[in-house]
PDB file of N, CA and C in Angstrom:
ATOM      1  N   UNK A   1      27.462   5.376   5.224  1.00  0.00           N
ATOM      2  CA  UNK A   1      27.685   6.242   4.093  1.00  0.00           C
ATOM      3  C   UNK A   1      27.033   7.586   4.345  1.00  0.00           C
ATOM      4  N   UNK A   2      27.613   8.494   3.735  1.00  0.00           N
ATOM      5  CA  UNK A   2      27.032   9.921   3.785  1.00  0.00           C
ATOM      6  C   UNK A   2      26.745  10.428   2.474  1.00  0.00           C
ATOM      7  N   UNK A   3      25.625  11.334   2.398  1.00  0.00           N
ATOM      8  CA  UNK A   3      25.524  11.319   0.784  1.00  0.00           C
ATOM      9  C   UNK A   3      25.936  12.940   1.090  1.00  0.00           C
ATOM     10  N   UNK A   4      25.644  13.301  -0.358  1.00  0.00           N
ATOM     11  CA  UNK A   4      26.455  14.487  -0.735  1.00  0.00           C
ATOM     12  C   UNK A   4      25.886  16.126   0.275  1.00  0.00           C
ATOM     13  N   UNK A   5      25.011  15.781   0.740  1.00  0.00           N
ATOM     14  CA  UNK A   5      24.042  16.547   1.814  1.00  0.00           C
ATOM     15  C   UNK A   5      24.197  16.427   2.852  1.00  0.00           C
ATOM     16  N   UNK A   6      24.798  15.318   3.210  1.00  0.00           N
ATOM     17  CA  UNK A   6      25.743  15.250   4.795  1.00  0.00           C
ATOM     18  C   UNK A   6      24.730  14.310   5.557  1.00  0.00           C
ATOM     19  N   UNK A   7      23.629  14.031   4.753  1.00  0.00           N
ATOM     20  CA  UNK A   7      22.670  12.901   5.627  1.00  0.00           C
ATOM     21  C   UNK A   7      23.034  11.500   5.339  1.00  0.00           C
ATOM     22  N   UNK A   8      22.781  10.881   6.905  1.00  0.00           N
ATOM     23  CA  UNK A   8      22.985   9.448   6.560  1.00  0.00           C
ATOM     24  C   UNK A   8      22.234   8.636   5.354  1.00  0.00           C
ATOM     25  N   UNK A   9      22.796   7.684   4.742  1.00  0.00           N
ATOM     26  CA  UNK A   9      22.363   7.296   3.748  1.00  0.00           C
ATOM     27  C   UNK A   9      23.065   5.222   3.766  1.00  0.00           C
ATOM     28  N   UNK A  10      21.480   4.831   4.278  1.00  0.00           N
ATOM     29  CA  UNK A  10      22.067   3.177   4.894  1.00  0.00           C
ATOM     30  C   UNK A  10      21.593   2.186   2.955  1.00  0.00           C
ATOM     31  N   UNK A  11      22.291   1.483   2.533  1.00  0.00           N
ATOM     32  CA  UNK A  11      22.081   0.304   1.618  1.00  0.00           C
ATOM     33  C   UNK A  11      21.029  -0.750   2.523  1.00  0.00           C
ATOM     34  N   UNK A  12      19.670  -1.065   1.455  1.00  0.00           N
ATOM     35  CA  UNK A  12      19.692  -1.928   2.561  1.00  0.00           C
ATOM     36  C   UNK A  12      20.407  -3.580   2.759  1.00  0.00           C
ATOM     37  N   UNK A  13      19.850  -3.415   4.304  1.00  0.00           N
ATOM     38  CA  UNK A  13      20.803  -4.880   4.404  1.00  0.00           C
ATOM     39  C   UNK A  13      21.081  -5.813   3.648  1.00  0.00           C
ATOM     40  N   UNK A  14      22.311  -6.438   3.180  1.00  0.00           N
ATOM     41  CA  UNK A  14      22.625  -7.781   2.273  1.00  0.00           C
ATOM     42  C   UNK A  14      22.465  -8.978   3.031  1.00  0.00           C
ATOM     43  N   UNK A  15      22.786  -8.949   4.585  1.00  0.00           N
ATOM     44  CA  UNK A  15      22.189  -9.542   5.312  1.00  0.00           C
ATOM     45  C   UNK A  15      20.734 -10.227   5.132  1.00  0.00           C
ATOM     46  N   UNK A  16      20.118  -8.956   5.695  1.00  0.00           N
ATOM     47  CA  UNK A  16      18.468  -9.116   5.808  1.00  0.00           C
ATOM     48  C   UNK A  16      18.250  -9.711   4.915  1.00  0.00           C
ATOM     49  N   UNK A  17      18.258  -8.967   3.413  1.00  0.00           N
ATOM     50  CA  UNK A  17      17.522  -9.251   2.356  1.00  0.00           C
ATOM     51  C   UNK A  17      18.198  -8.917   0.898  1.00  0.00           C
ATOM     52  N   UNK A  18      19.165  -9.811   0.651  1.00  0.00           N
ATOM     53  CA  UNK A  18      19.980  -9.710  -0.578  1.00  0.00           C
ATOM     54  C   UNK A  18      19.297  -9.275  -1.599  1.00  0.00           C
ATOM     55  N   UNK A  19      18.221  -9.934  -2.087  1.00  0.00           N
ATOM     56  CA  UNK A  19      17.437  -9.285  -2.761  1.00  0.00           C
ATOM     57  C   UNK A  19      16.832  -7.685  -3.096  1.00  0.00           C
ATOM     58  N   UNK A  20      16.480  -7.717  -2.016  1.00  0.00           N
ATOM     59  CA  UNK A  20      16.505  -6.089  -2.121  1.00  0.00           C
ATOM     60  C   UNK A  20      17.631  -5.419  -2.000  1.00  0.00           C
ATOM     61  N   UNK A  21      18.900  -5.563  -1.508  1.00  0.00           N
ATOM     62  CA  UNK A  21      20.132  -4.812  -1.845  1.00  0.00           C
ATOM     63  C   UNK A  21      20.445  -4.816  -3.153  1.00  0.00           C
ATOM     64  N   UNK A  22      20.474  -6.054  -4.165  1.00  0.00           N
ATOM     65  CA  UNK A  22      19.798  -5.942  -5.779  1.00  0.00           C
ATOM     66  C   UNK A  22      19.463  -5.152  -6.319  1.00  0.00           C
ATOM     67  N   UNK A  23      17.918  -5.003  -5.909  1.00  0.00           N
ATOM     68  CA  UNK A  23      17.110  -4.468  -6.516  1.00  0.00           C
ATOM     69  C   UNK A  23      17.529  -2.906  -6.343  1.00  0.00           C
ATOM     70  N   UNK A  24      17.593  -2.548  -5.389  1.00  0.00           N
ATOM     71  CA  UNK A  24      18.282  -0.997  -4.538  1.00  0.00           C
ATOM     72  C   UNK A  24      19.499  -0.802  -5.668  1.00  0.00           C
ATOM     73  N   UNK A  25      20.357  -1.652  -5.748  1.00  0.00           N
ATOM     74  CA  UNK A  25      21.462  -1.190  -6.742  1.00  0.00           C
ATOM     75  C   UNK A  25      21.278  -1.583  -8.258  1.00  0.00           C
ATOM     76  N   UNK A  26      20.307  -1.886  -8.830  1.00  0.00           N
ATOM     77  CA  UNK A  26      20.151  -1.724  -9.906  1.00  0.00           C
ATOM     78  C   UNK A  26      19.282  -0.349 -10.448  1.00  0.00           C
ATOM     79  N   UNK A  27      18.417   0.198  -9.435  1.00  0.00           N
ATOM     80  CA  UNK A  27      17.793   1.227  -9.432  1.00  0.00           C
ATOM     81  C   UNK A  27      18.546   2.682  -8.833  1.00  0.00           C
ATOM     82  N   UNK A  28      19.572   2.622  -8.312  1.00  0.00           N
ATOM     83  CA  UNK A  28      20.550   3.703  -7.876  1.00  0.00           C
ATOM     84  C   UNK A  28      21.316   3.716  -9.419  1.00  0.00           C
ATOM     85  N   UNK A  29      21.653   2.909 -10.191  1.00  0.00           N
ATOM     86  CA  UNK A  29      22.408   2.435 -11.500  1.00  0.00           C
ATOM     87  C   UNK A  29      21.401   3.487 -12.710  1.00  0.00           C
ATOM     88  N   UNK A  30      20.331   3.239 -12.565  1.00  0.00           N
ATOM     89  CA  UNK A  30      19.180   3.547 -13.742  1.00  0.00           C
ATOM     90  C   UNK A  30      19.308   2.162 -14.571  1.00  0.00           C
ATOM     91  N   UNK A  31      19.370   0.949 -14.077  1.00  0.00           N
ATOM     92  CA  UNK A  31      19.723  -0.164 -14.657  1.00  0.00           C
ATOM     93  C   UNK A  31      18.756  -0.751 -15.259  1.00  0.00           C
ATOM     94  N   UNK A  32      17.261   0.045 -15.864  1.00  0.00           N
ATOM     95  CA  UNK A  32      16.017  -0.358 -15.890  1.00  0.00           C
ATOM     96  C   UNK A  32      16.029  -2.022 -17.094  1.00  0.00           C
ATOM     97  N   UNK A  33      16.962  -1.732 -17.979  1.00  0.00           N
ATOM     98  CA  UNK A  33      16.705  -2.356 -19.223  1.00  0.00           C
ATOM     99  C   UNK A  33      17.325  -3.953 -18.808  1.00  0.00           C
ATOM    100  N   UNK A  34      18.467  -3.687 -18.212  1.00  0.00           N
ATOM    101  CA  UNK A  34      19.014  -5.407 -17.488  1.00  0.00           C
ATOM    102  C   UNK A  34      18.415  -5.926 -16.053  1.00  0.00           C
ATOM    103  N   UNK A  35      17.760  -4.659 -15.781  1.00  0.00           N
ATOM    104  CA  UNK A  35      17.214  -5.399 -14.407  1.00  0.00           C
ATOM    105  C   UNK A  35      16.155  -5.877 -14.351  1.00  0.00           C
ATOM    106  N   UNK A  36      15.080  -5.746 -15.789  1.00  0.00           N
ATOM    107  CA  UNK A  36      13.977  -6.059 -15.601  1.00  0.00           C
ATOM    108  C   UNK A  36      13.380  -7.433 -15.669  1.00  0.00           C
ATOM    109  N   UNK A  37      14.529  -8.632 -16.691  1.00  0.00           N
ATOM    110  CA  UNK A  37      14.882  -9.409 -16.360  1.00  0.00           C
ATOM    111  C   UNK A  37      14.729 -10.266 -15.093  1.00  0.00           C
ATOM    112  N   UNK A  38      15.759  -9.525 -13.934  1.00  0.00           N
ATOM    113  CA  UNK A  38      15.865 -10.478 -13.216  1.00  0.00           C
ATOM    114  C   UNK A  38      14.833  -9.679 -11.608  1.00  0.00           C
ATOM    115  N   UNK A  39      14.041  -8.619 -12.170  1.00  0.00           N
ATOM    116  CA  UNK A  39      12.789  -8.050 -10.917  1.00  0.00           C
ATOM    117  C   UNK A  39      11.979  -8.817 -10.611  1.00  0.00           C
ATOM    118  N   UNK A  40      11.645  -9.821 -11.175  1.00  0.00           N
ATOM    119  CA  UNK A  40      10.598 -10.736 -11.054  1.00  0.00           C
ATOM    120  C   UNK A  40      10.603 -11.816  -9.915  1.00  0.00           C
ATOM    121  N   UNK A  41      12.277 -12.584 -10.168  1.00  0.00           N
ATOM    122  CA  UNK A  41      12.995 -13.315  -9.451  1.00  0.00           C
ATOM    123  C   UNK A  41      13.163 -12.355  -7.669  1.00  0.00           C
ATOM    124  N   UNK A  42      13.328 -11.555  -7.966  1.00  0.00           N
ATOM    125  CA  UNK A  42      14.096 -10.519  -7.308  1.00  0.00           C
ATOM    126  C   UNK A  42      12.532 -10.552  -6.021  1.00  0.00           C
ATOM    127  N   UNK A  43      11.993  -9.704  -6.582  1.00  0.00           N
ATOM    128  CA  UNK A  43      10.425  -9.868  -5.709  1.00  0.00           C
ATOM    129  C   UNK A  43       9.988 -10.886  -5.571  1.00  0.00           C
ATOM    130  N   UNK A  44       9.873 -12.469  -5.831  1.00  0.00           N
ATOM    131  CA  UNK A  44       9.655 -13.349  -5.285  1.00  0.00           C
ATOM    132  C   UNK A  44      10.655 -14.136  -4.155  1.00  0.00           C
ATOM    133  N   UNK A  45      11.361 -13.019  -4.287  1.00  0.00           N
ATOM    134  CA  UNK A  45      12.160 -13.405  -2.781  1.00  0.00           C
ATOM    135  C   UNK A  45      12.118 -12.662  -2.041  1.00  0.00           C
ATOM    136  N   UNK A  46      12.144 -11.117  -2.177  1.00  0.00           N
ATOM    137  CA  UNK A  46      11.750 -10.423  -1.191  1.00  0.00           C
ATOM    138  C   UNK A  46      10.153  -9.991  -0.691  1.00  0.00           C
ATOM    139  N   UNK A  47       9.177 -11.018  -1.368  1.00  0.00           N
ATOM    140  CA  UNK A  47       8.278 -10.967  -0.724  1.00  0.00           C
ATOM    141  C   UNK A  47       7.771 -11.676   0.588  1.00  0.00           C
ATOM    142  N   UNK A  48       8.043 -12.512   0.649  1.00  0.00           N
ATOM    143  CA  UNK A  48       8.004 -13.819   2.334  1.00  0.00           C
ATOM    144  C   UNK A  48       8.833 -13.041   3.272  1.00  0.00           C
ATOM    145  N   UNK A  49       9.786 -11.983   2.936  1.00  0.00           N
ATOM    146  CA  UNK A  49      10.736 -11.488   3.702  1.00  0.00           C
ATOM    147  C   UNK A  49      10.273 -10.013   4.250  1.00  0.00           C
ATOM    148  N   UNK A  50       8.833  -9.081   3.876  1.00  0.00           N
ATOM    149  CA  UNK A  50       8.879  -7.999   4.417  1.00  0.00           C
ATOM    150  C   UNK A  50       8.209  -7.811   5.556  1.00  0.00           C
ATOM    151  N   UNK A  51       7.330  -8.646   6.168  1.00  0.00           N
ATOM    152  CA  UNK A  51       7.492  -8.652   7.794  1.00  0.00           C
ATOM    153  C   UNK A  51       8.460  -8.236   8.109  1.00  0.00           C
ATOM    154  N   UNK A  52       9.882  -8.892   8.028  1.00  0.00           N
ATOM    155  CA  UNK A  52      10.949  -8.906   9.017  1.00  0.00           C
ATOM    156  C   UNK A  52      11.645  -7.608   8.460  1.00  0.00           C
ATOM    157  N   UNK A  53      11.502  -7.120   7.405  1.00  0.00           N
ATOM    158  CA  UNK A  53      12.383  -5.992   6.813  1.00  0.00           C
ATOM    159  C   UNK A  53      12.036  -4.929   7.928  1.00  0.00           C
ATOM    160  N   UNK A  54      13.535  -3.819   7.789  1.00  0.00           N
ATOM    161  CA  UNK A  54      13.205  -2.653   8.511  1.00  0.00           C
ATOM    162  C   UNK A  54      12.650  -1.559   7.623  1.00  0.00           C
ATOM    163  N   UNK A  55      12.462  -0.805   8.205  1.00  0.00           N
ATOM    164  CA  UNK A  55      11.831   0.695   7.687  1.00  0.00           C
ATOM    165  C   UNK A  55      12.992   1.088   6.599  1.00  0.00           C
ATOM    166  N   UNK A  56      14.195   1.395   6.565  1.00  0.00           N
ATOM    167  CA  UNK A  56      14.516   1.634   5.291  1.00  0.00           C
ATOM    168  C   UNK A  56      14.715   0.875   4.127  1.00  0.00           C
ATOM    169  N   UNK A  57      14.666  -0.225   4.290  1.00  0.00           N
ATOM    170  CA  UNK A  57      15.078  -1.911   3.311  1.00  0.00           C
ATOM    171  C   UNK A  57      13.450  -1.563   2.923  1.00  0.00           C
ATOM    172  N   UNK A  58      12.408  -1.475   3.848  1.00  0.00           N
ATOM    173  CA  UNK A  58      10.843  -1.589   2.952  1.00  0.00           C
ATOM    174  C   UNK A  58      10.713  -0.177   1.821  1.00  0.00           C
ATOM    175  N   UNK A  59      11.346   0.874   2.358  1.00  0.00           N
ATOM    176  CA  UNK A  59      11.275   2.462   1.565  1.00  0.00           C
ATOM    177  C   UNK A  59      12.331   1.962   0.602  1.00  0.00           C
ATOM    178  N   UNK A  60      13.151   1.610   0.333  1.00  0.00           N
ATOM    179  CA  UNK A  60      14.114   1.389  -0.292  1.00  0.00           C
ATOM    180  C   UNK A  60      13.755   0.266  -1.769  1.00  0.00           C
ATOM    181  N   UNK A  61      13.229  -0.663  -1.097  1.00  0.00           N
ATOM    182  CA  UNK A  61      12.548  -1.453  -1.981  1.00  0.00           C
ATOM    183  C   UNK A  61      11.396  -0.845  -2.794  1.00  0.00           C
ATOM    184  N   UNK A  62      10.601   0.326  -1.996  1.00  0.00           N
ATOM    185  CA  UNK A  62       9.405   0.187  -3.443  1.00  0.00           C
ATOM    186  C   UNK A  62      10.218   1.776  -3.700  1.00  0.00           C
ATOM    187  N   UNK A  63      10.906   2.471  -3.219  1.00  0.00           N
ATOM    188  CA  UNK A  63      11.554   3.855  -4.063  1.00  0.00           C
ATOM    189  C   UNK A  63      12.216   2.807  -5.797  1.00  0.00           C
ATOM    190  N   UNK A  64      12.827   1.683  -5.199  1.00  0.00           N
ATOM    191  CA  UNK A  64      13.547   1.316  -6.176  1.00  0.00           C
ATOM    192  C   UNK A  64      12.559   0.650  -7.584  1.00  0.00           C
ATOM    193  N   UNK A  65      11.416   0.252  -6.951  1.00  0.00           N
ATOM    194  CA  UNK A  65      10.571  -0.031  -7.859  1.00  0.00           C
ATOM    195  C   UNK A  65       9.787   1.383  -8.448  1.00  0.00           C
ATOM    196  N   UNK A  66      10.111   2.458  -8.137  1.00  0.00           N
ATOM    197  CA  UNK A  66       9.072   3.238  -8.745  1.00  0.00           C
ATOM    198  C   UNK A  66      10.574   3.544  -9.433  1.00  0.00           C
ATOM    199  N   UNK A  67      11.371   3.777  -9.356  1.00  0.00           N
ATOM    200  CA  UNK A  67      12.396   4.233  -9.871  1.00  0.00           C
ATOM    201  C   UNK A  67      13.129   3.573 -11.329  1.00  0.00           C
ATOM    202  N   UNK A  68      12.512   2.167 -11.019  1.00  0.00           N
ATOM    203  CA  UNK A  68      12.651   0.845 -12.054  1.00  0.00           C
ATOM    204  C   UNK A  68      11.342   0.923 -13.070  1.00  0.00           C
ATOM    205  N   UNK A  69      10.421   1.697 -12.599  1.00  0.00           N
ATOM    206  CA  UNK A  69       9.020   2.355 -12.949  1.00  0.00           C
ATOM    207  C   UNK A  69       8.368   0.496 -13.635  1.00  0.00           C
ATOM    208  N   UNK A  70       8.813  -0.256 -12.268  1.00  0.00           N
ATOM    209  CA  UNK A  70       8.082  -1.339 -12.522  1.00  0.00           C
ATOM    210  C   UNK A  70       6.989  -1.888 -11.350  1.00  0.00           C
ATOM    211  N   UNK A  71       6.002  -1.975 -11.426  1.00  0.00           N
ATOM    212  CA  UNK A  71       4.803  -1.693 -10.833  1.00  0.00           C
ATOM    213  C   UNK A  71       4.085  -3.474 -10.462  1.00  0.00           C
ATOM    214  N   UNK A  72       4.136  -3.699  -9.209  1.00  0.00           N
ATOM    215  CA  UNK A  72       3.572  -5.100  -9.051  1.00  0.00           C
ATOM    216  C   UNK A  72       2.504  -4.931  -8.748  1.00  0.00           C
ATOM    217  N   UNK A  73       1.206  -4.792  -7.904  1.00  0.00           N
ATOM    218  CA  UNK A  73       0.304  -4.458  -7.160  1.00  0.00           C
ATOM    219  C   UNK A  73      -0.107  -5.296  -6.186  1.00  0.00           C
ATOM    220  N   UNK A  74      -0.173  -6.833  -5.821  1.00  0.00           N
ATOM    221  CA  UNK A  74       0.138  -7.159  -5.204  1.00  0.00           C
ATOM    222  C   UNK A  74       1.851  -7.220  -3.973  1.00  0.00           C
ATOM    223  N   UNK A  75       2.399  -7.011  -4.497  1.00  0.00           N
ATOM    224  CA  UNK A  75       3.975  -6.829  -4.059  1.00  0.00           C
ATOM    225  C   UNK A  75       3.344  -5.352  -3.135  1.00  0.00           C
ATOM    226  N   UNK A  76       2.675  -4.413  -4.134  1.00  0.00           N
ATOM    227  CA  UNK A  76       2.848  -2.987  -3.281  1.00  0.00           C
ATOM    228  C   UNK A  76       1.942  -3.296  -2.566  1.00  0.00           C
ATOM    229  N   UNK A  77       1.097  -3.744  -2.585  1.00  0.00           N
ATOM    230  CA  UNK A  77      -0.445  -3.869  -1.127  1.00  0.00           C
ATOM    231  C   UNK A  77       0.113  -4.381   0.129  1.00  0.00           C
ATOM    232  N   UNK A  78       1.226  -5.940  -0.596  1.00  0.00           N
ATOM    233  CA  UNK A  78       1.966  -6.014   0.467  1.00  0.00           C
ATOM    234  C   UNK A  78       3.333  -4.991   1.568  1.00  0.00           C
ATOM    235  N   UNK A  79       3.771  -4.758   0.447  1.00  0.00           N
ATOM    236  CA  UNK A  79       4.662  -3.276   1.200  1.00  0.00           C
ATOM    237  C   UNK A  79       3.748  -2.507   1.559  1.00  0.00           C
ATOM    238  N   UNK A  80       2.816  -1.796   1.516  1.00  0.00           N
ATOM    239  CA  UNK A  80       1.866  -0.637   2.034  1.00  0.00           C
ATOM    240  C   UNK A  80       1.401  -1.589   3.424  1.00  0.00           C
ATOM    241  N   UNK A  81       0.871  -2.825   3.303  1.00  0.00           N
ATOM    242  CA  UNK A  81       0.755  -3.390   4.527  1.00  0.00           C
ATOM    243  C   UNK A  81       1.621  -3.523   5.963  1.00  0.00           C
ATOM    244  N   UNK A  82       3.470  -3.384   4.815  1.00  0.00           N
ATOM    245  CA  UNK A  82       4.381  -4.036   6.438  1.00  0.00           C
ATOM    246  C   UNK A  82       4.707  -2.271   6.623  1.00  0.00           C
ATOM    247  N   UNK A  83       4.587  -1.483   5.893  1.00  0.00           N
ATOM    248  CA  UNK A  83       4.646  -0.133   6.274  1.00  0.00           C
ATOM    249  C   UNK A  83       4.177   0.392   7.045  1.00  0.00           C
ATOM    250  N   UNK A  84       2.863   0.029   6.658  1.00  0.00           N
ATOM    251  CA  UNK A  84       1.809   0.626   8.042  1.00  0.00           C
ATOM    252  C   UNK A  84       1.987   0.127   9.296  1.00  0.00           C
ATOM    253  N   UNK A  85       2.130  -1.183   9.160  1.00  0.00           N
ATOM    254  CA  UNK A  85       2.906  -1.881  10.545  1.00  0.00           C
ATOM    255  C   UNK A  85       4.145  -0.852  11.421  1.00  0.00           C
ATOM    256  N   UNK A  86       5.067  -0.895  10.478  1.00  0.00           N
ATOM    257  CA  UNK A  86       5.936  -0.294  10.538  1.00  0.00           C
ATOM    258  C   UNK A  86       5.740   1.184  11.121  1.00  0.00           C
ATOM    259  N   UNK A  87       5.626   1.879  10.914  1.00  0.00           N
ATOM    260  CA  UNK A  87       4.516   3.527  10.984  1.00  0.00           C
ATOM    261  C   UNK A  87       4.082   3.823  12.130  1.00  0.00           C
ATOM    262  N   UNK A  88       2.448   2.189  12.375  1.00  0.00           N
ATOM    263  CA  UNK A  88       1.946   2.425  13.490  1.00  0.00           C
ATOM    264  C   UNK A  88       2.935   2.088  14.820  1.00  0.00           C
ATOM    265  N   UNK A  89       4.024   1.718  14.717  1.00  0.00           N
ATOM    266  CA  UNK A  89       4.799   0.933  15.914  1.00  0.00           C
ATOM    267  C   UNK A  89       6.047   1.755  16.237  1.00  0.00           C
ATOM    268  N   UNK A  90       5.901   2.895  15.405  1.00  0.00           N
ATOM    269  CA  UNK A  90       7.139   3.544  15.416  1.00  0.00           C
ATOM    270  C   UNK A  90       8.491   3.005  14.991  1.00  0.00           C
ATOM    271  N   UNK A  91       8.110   2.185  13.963  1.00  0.00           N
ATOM    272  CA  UNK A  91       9.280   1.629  13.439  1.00  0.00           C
ATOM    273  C   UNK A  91       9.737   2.584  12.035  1.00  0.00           C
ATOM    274  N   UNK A  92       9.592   3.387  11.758  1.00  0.00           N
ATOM    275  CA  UNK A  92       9.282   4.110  10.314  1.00  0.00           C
ATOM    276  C   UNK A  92       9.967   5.535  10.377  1.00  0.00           C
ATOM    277  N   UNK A  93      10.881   6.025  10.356  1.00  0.00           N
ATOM    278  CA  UNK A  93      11.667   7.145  10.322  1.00  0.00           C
ATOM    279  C   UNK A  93      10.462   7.940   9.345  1.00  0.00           C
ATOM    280  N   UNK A  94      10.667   9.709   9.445  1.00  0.00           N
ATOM    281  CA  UNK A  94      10.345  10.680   8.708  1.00  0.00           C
ATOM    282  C   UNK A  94      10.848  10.060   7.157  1.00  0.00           C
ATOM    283  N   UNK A  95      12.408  10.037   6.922  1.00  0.00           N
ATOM    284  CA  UNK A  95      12.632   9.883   5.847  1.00  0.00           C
ATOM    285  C   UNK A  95      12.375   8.274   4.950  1.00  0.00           C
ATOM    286  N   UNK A  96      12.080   7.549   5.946  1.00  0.00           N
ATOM    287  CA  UNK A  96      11.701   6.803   5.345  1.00  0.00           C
ATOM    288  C   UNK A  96      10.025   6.756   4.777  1.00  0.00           C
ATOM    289  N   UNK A  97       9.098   7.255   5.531  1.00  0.00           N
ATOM    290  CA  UNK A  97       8.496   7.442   4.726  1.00  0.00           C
ATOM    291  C   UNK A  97       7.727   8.513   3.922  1.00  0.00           C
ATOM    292  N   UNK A  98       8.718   9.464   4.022  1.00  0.00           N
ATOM    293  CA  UNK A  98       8.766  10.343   2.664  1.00  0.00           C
ATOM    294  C   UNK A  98       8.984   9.125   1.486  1.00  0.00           C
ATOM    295  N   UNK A  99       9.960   8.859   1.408  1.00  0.00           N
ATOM    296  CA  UNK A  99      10.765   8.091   0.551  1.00  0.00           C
ATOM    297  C   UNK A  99       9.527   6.873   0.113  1.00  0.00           C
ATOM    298  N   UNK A 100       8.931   6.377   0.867  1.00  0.00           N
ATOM    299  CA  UNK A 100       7.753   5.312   0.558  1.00  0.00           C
ATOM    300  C   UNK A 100       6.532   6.196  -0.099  1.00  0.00           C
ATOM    301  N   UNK A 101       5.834   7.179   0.541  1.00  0.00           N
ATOM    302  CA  UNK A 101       4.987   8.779  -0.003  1.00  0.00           C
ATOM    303  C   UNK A 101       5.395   8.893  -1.956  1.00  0.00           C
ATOM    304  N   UNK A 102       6.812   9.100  -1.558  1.00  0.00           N
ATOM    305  CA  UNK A 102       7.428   9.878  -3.085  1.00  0.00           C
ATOM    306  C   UNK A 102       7.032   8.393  -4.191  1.00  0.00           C
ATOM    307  N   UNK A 103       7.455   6.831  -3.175  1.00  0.00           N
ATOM    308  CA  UNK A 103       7.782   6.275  -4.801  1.00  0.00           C
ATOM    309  C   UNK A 103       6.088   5.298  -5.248  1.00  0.00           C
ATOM    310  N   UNK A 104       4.902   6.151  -4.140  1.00  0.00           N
ATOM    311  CA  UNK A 104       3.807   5.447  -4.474  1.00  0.00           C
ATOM    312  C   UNK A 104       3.028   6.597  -4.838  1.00  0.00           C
ATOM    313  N   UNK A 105       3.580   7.502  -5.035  1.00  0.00           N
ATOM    314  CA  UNK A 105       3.219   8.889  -6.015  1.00  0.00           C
ATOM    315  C   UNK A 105       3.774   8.620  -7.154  1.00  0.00           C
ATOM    316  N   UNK A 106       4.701   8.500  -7.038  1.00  0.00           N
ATOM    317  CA  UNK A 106       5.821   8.110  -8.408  1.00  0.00           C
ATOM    318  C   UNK A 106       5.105   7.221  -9.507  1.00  0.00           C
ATOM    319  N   UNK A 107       4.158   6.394  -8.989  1.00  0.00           N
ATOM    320  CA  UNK A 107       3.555   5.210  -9.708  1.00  0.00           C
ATOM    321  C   UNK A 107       2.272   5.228 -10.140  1.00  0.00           C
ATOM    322  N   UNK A 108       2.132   7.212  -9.331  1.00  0.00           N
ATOM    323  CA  UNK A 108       0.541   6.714  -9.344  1.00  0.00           C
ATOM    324  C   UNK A 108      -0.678   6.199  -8.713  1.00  0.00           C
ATOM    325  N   UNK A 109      -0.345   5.394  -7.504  1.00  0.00           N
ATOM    326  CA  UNK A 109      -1.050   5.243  -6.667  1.00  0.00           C
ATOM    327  C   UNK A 109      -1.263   5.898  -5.215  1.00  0.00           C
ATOM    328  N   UNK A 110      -2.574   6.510  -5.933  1.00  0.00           N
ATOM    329  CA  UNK A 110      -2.762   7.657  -4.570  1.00  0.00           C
ATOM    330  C   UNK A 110      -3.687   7.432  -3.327  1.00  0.00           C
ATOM    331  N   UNK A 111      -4.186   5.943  -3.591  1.00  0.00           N
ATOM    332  CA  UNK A 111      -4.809   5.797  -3.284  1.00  0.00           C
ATOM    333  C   UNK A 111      -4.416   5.034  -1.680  1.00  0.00           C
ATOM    334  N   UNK A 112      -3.382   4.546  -1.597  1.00  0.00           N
ATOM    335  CA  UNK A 112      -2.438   3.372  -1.047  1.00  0.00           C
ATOM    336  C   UNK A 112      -2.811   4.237   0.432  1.00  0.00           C
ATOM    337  N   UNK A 113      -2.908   3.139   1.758  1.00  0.00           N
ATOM    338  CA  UNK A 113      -3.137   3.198   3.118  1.00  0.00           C
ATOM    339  C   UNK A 113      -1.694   4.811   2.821  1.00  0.00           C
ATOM    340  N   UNK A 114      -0.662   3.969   2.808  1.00  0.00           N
ATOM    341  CA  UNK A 114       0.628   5.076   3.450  1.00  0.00           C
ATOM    342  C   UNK A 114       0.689   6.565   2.858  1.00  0.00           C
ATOM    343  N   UNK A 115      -0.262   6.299   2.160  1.00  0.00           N
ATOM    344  CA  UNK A 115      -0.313   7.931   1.704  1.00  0.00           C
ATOM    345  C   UNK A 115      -1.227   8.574   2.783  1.00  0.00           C
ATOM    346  N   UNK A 116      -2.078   7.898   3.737  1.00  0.00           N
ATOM    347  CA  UNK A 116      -2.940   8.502   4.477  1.00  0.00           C
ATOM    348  C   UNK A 116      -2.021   8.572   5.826  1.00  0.00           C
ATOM    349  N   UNK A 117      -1.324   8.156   5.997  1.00  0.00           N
ATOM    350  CA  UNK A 117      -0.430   7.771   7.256  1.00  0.00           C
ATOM    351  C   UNK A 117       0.268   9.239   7.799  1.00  0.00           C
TER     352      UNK A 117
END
């Protein structure tokens, strides 16, 4: 997909992690009021799964949670954890973690490893 700026723009995988393709499209929606419901469900599945996630499926997942302006803190310690992984290994595009930067500003937490990254 191309977004309206001419930059690539990937969903993440339904493959990888259905869950977070979910969560990603209920938060591209502004779907805050029906999705909040089923975020709960949603993050207890994509949590055992972010080791293996890539760099945009992990930015994608907490943009969508700051965007859902629903806030886990365990869930994010764990994403700030496979990020940094991610980051230090060169697995982590510029825009991806802008995009991780923006949605743990977004929430408020300034404190988080990836803001130092």
């Amino acid at each position: 997909q191309r977004s309206a700026g001419g930059r690539s723009r990937q969903p993440p995988s339904e493959a990888l992690c259905p869950a977070a393709a979910e969560l990603h499209r209920h938060a591209q929606a502004g779907d805050r009021g029906s999705a909040a419901e089923r975020i709960p469900a949603l993050l207890a599945d994509i949590a055992p799964a972010l080791q293996e996630l890539d760099g945009w499926t992990l930015s994608a997942t907490v943009w969508s949670l700051a965007k859902l302006q629903f806030r886990d803190g365990p869930l994010l310690n764990a994403i700030s954890a496979a990020s940094l992984i991610k980051i230090t290994s060169g697995d982590f595009r510029a825009q991806h973690l802008a995009r991780t930067a923006w949605a743990f500003a977004r929430m408020m937490l300034y404190d988080s490893p990836v803001l130092d990254a």
